[in-house]
Protein backbone atom coordinates (compact mmCIF):
# COMPACT_ATOMS: atom_id res chain seq x y z
CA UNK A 1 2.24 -20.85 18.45
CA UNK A 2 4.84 -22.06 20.68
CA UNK A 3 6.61 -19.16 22.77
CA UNK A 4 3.48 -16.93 23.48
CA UNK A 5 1.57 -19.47 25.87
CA UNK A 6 -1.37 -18.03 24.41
CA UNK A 7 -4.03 -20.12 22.79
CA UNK A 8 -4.36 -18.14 19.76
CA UNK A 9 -1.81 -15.71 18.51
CA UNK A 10 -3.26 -12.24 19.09
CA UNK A 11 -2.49 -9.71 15.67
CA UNK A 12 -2.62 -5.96 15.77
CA UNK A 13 -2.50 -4.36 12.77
CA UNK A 14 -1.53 -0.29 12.19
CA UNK A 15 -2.26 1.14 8.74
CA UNK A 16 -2.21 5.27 7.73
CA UNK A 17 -4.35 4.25 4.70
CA UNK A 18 -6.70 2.26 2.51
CA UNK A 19 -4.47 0.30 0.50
CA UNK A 20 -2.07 0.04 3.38
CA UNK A 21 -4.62 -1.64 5.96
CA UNK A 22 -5.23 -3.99 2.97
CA UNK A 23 -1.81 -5.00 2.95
CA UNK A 24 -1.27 -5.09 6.18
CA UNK A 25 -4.58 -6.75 7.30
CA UNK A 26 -4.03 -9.65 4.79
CA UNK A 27 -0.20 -9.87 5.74
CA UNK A 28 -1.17 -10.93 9.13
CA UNK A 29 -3.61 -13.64 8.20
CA UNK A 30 -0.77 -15.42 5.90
CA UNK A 31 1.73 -15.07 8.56
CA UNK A 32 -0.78 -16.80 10.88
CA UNK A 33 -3.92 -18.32 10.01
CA UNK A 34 -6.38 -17.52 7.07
CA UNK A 35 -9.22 -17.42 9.12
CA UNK A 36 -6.98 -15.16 12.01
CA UNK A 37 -8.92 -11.65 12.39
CA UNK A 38 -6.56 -9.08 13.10
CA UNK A 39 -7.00 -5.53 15.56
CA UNK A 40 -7.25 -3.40 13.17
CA UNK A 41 -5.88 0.55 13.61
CA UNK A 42 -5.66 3.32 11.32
CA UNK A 43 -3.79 6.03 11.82
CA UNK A 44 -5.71 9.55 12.28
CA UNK A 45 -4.16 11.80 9.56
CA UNK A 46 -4.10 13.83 6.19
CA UNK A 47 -4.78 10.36 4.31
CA UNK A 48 -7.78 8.74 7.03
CA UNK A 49 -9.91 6.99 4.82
CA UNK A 50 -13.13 6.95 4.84
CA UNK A 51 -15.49 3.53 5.79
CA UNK A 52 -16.17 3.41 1.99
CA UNK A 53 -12.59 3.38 1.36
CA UNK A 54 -11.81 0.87 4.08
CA UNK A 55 -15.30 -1.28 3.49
CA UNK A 56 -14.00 -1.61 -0.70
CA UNK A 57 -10.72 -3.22 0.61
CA UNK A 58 -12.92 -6.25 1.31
CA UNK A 59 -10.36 -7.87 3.47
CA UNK A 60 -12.24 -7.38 7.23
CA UNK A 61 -16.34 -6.79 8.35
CA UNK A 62 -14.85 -5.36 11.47
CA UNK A 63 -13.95 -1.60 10.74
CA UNK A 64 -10.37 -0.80 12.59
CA UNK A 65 -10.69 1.63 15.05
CA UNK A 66 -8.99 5.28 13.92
CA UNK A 67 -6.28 6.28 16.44
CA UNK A 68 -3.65 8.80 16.88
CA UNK A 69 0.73 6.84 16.98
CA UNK A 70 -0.22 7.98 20.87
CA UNK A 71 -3.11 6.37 21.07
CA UNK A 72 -2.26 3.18 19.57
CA UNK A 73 1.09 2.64 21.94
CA UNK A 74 -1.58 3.16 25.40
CA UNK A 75 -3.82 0.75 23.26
CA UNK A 76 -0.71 -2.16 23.54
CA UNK A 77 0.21 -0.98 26.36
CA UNK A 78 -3.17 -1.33 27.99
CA UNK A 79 -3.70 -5.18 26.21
CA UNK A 80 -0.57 -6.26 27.89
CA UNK A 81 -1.68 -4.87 30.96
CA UNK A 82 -4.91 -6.75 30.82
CA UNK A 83 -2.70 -10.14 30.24
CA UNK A 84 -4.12 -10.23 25.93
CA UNK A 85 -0.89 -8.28 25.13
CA UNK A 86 0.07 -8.57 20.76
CA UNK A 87 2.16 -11.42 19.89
CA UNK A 88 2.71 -9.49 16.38
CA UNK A 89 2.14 -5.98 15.31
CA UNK A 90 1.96 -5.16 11.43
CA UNK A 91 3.28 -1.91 10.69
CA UNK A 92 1.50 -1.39 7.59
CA UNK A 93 2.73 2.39 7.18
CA UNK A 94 4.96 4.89 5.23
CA UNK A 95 8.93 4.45 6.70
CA UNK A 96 9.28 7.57 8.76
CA UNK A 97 5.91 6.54 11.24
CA UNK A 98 7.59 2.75 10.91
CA UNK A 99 10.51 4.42 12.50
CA UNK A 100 8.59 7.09 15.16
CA UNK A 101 6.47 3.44 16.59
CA UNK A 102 9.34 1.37 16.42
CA UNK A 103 10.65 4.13 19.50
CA UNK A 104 7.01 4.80 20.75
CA UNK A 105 7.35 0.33 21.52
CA UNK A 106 10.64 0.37 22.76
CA UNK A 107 10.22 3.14 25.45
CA UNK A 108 6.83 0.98 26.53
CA UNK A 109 9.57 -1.12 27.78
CA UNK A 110 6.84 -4.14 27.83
CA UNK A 111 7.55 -7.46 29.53
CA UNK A 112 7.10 -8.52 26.33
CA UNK A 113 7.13 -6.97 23.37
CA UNK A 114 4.97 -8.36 19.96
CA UNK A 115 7.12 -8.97 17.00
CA UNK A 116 7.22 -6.59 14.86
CA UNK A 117 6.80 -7.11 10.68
CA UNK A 118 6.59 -4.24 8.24
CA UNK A 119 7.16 -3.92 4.58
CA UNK A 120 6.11 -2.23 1.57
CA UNK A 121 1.96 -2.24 -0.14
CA UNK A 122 3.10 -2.53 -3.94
CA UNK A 123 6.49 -1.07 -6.44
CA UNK A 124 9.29 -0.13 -4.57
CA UNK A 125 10.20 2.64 -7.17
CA UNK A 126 11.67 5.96 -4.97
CA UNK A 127 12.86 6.54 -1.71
CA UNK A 128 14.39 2.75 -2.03
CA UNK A 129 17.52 3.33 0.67
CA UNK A 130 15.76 5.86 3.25
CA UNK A 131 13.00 4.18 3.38
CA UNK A 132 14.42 0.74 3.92
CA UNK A 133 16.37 2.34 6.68
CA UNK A 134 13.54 3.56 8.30
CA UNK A 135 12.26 0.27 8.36
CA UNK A 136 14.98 -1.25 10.02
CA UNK A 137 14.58 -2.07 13.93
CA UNK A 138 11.33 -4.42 12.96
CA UNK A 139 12.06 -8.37 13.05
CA UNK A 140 10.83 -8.64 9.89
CA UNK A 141 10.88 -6.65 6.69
CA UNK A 142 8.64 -8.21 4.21
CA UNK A 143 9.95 -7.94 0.21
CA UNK A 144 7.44 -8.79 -2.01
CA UNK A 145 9.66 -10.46 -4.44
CA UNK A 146 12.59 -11.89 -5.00
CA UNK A 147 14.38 -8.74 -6.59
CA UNK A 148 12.89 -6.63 -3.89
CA UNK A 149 15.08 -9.20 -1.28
CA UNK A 150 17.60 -8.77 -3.08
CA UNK A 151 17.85 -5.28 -3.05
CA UNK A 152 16.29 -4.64 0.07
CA UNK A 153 19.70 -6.35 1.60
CA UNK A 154 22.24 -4.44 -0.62
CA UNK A 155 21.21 -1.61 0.66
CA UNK A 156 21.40 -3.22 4.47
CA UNK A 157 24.60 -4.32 3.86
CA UNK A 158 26.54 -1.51 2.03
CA UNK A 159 25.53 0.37 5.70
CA UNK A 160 26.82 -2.39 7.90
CA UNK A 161 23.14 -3.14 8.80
CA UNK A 162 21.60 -6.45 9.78
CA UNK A 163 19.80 -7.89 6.60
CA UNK A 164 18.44 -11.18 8.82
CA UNK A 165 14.95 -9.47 8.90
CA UNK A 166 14.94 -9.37 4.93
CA UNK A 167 12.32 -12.23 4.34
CA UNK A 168 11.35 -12.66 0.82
CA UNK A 169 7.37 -13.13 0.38
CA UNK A 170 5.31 -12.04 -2.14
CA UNK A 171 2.01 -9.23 -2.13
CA UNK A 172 -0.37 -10.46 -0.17
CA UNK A 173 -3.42 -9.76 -2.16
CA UNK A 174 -2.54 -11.39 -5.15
CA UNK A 175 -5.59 -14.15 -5.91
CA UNK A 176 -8.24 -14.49 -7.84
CA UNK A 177 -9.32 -16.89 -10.78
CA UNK A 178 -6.89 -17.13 -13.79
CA UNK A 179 -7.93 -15.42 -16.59
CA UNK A 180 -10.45 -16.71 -18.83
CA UNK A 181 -12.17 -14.82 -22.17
CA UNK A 182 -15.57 -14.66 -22.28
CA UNK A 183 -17.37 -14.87 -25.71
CA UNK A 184 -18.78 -11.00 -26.52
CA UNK A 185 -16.49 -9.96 -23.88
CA UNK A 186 -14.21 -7.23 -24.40
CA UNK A 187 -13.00 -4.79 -21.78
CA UNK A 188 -10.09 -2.46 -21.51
CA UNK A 189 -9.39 -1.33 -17.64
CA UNK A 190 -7.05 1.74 -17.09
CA UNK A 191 -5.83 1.62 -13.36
CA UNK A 192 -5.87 5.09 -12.23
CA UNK A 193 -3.27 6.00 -9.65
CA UNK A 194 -3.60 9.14 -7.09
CA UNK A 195 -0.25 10.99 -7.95
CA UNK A 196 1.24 8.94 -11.71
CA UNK A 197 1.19 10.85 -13.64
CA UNK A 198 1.04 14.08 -11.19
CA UNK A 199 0.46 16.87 -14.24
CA UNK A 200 -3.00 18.99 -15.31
CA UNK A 201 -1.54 18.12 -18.95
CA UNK A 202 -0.19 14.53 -18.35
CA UNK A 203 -3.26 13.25 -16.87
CA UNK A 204 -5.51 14.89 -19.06
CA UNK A 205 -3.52 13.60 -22.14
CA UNK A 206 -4.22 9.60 -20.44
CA UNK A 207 -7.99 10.74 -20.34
CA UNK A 208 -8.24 11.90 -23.90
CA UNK A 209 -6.09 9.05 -25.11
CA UNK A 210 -8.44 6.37 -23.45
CA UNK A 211 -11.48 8.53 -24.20
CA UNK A 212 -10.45 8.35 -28.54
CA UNK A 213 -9.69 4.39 -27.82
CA UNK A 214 -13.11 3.91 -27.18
CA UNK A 215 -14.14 5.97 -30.00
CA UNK A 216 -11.99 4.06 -32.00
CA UNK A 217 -13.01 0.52 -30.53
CA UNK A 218 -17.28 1.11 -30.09
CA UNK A 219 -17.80 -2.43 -29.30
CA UNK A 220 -14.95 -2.73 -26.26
CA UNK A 221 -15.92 -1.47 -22.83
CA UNK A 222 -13.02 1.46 -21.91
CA UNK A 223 -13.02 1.60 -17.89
CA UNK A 224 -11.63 4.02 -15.78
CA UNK A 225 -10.63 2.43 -12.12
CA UNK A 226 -10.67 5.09 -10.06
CA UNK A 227 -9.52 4.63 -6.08
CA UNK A 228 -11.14 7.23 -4.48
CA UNK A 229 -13.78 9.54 -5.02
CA UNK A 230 -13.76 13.29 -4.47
CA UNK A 231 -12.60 14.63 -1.16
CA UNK A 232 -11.51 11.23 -0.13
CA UNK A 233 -7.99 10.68 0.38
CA UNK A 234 -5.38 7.42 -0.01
CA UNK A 235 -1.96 7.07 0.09
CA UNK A 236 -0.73 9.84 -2.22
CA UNK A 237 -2.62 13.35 -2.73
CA UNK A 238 -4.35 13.51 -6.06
CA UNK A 239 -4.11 17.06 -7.07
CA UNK A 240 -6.28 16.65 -10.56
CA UNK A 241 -8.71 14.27 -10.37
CA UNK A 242 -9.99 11.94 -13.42
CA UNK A 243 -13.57 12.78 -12.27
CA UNK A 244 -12.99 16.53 -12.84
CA UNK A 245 -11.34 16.58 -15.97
CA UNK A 246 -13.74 14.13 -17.58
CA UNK A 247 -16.36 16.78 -17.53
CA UNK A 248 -14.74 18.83 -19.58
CA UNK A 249 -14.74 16.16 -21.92
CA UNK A 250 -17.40 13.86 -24.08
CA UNK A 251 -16.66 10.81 -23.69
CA UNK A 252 -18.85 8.17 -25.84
CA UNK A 253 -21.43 5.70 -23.99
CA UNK A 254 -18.73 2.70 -23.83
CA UNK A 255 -16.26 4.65 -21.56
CA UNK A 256 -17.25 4.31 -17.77
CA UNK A 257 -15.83 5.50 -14.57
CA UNK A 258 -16.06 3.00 -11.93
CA UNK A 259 -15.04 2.11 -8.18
CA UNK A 260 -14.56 -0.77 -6.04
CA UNK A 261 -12.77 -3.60 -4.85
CA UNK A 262 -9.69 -4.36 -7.66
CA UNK A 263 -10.43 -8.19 -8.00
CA UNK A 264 -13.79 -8.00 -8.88
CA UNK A 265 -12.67 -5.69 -11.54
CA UNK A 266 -9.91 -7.56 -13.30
CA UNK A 267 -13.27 -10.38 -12.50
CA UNK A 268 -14.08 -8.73 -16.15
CA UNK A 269 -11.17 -7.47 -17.80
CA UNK A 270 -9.40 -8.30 -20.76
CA UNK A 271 -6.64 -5.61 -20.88
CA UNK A 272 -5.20 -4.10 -17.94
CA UNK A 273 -3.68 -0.79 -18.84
CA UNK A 274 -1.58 1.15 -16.47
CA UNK A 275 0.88 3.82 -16.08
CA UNK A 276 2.62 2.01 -13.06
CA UNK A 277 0.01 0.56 -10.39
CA UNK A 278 0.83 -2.64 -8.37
CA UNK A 279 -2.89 -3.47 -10.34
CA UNK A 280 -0.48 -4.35 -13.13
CA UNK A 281 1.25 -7.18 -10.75
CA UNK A 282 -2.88 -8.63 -9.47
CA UNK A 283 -3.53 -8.96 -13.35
CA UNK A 284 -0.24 -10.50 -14.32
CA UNK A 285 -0.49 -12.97 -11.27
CA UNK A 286 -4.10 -14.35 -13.19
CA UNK A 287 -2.53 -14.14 -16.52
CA UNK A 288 -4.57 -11.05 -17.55
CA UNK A 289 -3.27 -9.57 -20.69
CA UNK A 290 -1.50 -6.19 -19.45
CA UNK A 291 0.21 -3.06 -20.33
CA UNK A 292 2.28 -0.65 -19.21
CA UNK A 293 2.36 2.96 -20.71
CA UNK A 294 5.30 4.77 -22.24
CA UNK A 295 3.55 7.81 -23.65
CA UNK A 296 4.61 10.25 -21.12
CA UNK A 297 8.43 9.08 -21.13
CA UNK A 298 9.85 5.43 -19.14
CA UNK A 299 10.97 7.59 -16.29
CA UNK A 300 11.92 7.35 -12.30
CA UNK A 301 9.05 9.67 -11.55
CA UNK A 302 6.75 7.45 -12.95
CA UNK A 303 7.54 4.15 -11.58
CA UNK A 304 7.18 2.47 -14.76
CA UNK A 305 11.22 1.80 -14.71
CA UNK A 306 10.00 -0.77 -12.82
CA UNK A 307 9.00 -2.85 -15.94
CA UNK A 308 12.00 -2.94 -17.90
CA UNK A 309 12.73 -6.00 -18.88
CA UNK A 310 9.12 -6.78 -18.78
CA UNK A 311 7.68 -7.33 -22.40
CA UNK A 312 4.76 -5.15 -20.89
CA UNK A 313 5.89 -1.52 -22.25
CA UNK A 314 3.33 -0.24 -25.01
CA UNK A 315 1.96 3.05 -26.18
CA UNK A 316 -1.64 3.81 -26.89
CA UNK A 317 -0.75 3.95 -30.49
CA UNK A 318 -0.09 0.34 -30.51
CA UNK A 319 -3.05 -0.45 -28.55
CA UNK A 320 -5.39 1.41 -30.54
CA UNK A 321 -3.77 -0.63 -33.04
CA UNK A 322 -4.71 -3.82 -31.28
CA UNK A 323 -1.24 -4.52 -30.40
CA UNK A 324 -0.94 -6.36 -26.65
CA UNK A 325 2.26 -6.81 -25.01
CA UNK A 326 3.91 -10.62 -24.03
CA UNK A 327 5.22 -10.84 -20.58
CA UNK A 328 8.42 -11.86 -20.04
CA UNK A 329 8.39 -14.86 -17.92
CA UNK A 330 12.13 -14.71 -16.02
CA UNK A 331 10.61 -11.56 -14.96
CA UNK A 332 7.64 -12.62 -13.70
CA UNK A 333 9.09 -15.03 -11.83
CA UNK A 334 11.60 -12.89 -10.45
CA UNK A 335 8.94 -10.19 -9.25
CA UNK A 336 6.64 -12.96 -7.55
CA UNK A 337 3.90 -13.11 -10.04
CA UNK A 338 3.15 -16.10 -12.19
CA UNK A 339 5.88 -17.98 -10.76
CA UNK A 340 7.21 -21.12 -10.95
CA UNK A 341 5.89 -22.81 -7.17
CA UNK A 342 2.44 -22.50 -5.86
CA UNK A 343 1.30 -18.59 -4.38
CA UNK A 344 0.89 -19.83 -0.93
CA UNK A 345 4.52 -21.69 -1.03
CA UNK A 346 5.76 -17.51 -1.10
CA UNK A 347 4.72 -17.29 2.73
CA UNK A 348 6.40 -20.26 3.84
CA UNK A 349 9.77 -18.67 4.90
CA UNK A 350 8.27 -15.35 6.58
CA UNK A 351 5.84 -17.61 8.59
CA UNK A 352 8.97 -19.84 10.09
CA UNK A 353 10.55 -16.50 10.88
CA UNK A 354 7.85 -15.06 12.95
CA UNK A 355 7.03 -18.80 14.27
CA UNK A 356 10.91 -18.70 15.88
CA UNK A 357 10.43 -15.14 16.96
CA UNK A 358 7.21 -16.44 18.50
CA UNK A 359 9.21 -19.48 20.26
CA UNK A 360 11.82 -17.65 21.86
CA UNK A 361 11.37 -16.70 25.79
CA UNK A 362 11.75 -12.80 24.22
CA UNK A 363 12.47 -11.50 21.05
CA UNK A 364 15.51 -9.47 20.96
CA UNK A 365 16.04 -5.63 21.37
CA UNK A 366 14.68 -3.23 19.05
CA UNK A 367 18.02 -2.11 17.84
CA UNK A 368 17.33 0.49 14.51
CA UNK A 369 19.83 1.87 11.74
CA UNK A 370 18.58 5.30 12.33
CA UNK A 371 20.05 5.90 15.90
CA UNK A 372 20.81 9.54 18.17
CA UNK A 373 24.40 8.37 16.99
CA UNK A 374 23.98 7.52 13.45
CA UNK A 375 21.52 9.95 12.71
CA UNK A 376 21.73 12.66 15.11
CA UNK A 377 20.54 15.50 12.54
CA UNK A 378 17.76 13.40 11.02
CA UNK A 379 16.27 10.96 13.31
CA UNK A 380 14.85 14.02 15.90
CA UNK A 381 12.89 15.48 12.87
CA UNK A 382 11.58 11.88 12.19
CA UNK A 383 10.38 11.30 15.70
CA UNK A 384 9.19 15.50 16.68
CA UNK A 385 6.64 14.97 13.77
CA UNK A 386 4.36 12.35 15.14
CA UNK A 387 5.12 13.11 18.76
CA UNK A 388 4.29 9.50 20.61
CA UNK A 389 4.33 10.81 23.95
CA UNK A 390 1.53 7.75 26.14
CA UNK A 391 2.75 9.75 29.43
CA UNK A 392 0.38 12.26 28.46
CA UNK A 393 -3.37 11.95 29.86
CA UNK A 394 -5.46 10.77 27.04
CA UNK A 395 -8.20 13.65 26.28
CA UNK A 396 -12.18 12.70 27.25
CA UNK A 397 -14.04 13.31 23.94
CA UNK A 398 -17.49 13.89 24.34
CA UNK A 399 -20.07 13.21 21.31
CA UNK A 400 -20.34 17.24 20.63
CA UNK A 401 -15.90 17.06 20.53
CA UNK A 402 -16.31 14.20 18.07
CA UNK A 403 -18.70 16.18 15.50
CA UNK A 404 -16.44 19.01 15.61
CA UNK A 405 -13.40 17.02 15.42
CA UNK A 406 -14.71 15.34 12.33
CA UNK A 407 -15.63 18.46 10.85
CA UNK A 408 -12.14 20.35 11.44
CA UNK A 409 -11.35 17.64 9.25
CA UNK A 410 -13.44 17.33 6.53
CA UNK A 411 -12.41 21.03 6.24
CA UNK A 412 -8.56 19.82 5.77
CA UNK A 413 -9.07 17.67 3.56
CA UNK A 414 -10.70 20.18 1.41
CA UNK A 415 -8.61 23.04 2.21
CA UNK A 416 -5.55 20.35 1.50
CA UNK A 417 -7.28 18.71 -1.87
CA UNK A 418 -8.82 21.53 -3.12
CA UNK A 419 -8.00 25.34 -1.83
CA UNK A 420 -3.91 23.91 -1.70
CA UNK A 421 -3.88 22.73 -5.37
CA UNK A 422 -5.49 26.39 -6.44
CA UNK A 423 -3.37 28.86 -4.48
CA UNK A 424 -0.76 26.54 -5.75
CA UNK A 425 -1.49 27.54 -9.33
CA UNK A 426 -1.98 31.01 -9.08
CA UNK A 427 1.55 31.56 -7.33
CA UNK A 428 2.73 29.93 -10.67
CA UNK A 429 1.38 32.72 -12.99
């Protein structure tokens, strides 16, 4: 691109989880090239996932290296250094580390710095205004629809922020061939999600309720997408999983558990059934008959507010009933699924932005919401916690430091996933 003098434009992308680096490592190809092959990073934390994790995304052979916020700054620093410094960095991460690296780049003070993109993997349903403002410093916020844009700058400008880096796109992993029935084909697909519904009770009520649909329905395949598998972690901690309360259950020989990479799922599925995954938004984009549950209440904590207005809200009553919801097509088209212009069209705008960002001789300052002036009694907290400091000498880790390292943290995960939820529990009796 014009602006970087550089042959190709060189891509670094930073992720703190599965689903993340598959937003993020996708993001960059459409706001480049399709065949583009990013740097991949993920950050080293409670949420690390695993090369099982990462290999299911699908979206890159290479494995990204893991890396501490530290870490990854010398890493930029280092490729500029070398003269193969980033023309764009994806921030693929939750707002408060967006904020922390925004600083760790800025204090790099680099002759000259990669644009910076960021935005959200899926439903913006919580933390909406904090963790836009978090965001803000990067050149480009990514909304994944066109409400998202629009609320994403409300929110910038009831503060008195910029909204110019608001660029209206779409999810970057939707694909996939439209739906098409299959003759003897019939197969129901609950996406499971980490923390929605976060109850013992809640989550065991989903299980029982899609366990006595396939009772009721012996000739449709019930399957239970799960994300991770135990002791693995992704973006949200899953307190009670699916795979331990199904044993205390008998569920009949046409109700499966099963893994893997989400496209080649919906490949074979008839019904999508959710609580509130972004799954819902992949099988709506390729016309997949879908559903959103209201059993447990059409509430905040959920995310399935989100799909008011959809047509999509059901119960299992009505689906055991054979009763499958209609979309609502204004509000497809308004969340960027099944709309009205081709799915590549989406990209158009945020690749011109980054193109001009690219062209100029510099991009301009890094110049956040969250300041020592506007936030002086938040913003410390924000950047204490994932202490970016690439004046300190990085550590020599020899092989018998890396096996101990990697056991310190198998143990935290488990102490975190499973001795946490426990002591937990027993302070609440």
């Amino acid at each position: 691109m014009q602006g970087s003098n550089r042959e190709a434009v060189r891509v670094a992308v930073l992720a703190d989880s599965d689903t993340r680096w598959k937003w993020g490592a996708l993001t960059a190809r459409r706001l480049t090239t399709a065949t583009a092959e990013p740097t991949g990073f993920v950050l080293r934390g409670r949420a690390t996932p695993t090369a099982r994790q990462l290999a299911e995304t699908g979206v890159s052979e290479a494995a990204p290296r893991e890396v501490t916020g530290a870490e990854f700054l010398r890493a930029v620093r280092d490729a500029e250094a070398r003269g193969e410094g980033y023309d764009l960095v994806v921030l693929a991460l939750v707002g408060g580390t967006v904020r922390a690296v925004l600083q760790g780049l800025a204090d790099l003070r680099l002759e000259r710095r990669p644009v910076i993109v960021t935005g959200y993997v899926g439903v913006v349903y919580e933390k909406l205004t904090d963790g836009l403002l978090l965001r803000h410093g990067a050149d480009v916020v990514l909304a994944n629809s066109r409400h998202d844009a629009e609320r994403f700058r409300a929110v910038y400008e009831g503060v008195g922020a910029g909204t110019d880096p608001v660029v209206e796109a779409a999810l970057p992993f939707l694909g996939g061939a439209p739906y098409a029935p299959e003759a003897g084909r019939d197969t129901l697909v609950f996406a499971a999600q980490p923390s929605v519904p976060a109850t013992r009770a809640e989550r065991s009520y989903v299980l029982r309720r899609l366990i006595a649909h396939a009772r009721l329905h012996p000739g449709r395949e019930v399957l239970l997408k799960l994300r991770s598998k135990p002791g693995e972690h992704t973006t949200h901690l899953e307190e009670f999983p699916f795979q331990k309360l199904v044993r205390e259950l008998d569920p009949p020989a046409n109700f499966r558990l099963v893994y893997g990479h989400m496209g080649e799922v919906l490949d074979r599925t008839d019904l999508l059934v959710t609580v509130s995954s972004t799954a819902a938004l992949e099988a709506l984009h390729r016309r997949i008959p879908t559903a959103v549950l209201t059993d447990l209440g059409v509430r905040e904590a959920l995310g399935n507010h989100h799909f008011v207005g959809s047509g999509l809200l059901t119960s299992f009553d009505r689906l055991d009933k054979g009763l499958a919801p209609a979309p609502d097509e204004t509000w497809l088209a308004r969340q960027g699924v099944a709309s009205d212009r081709p799915y590549e069209q989406a990209f158009d705008a945020a690749r011109e932005r980054v193109a001009e960002l690219l062209a100029l001789p510099a991009p301009p300052p890094i110049t956040p919401y969250y300041t020592a002036e506007s936030a002086p009694g938040y913003l410390p907290g924000i950047l204490a916690r994932h202490r970016l400091d690439v004046t300190a000498p990085e550590p020599r880790e020899s092989g018998l430091r890396r096996i101990v390292r990697e056991a310190a943290r198998g143990a935290y995960r488990h102490g975190v996933q499973r001795v946490a939820p426990v002591i937990r529990r027993l302070g609440e009796l």
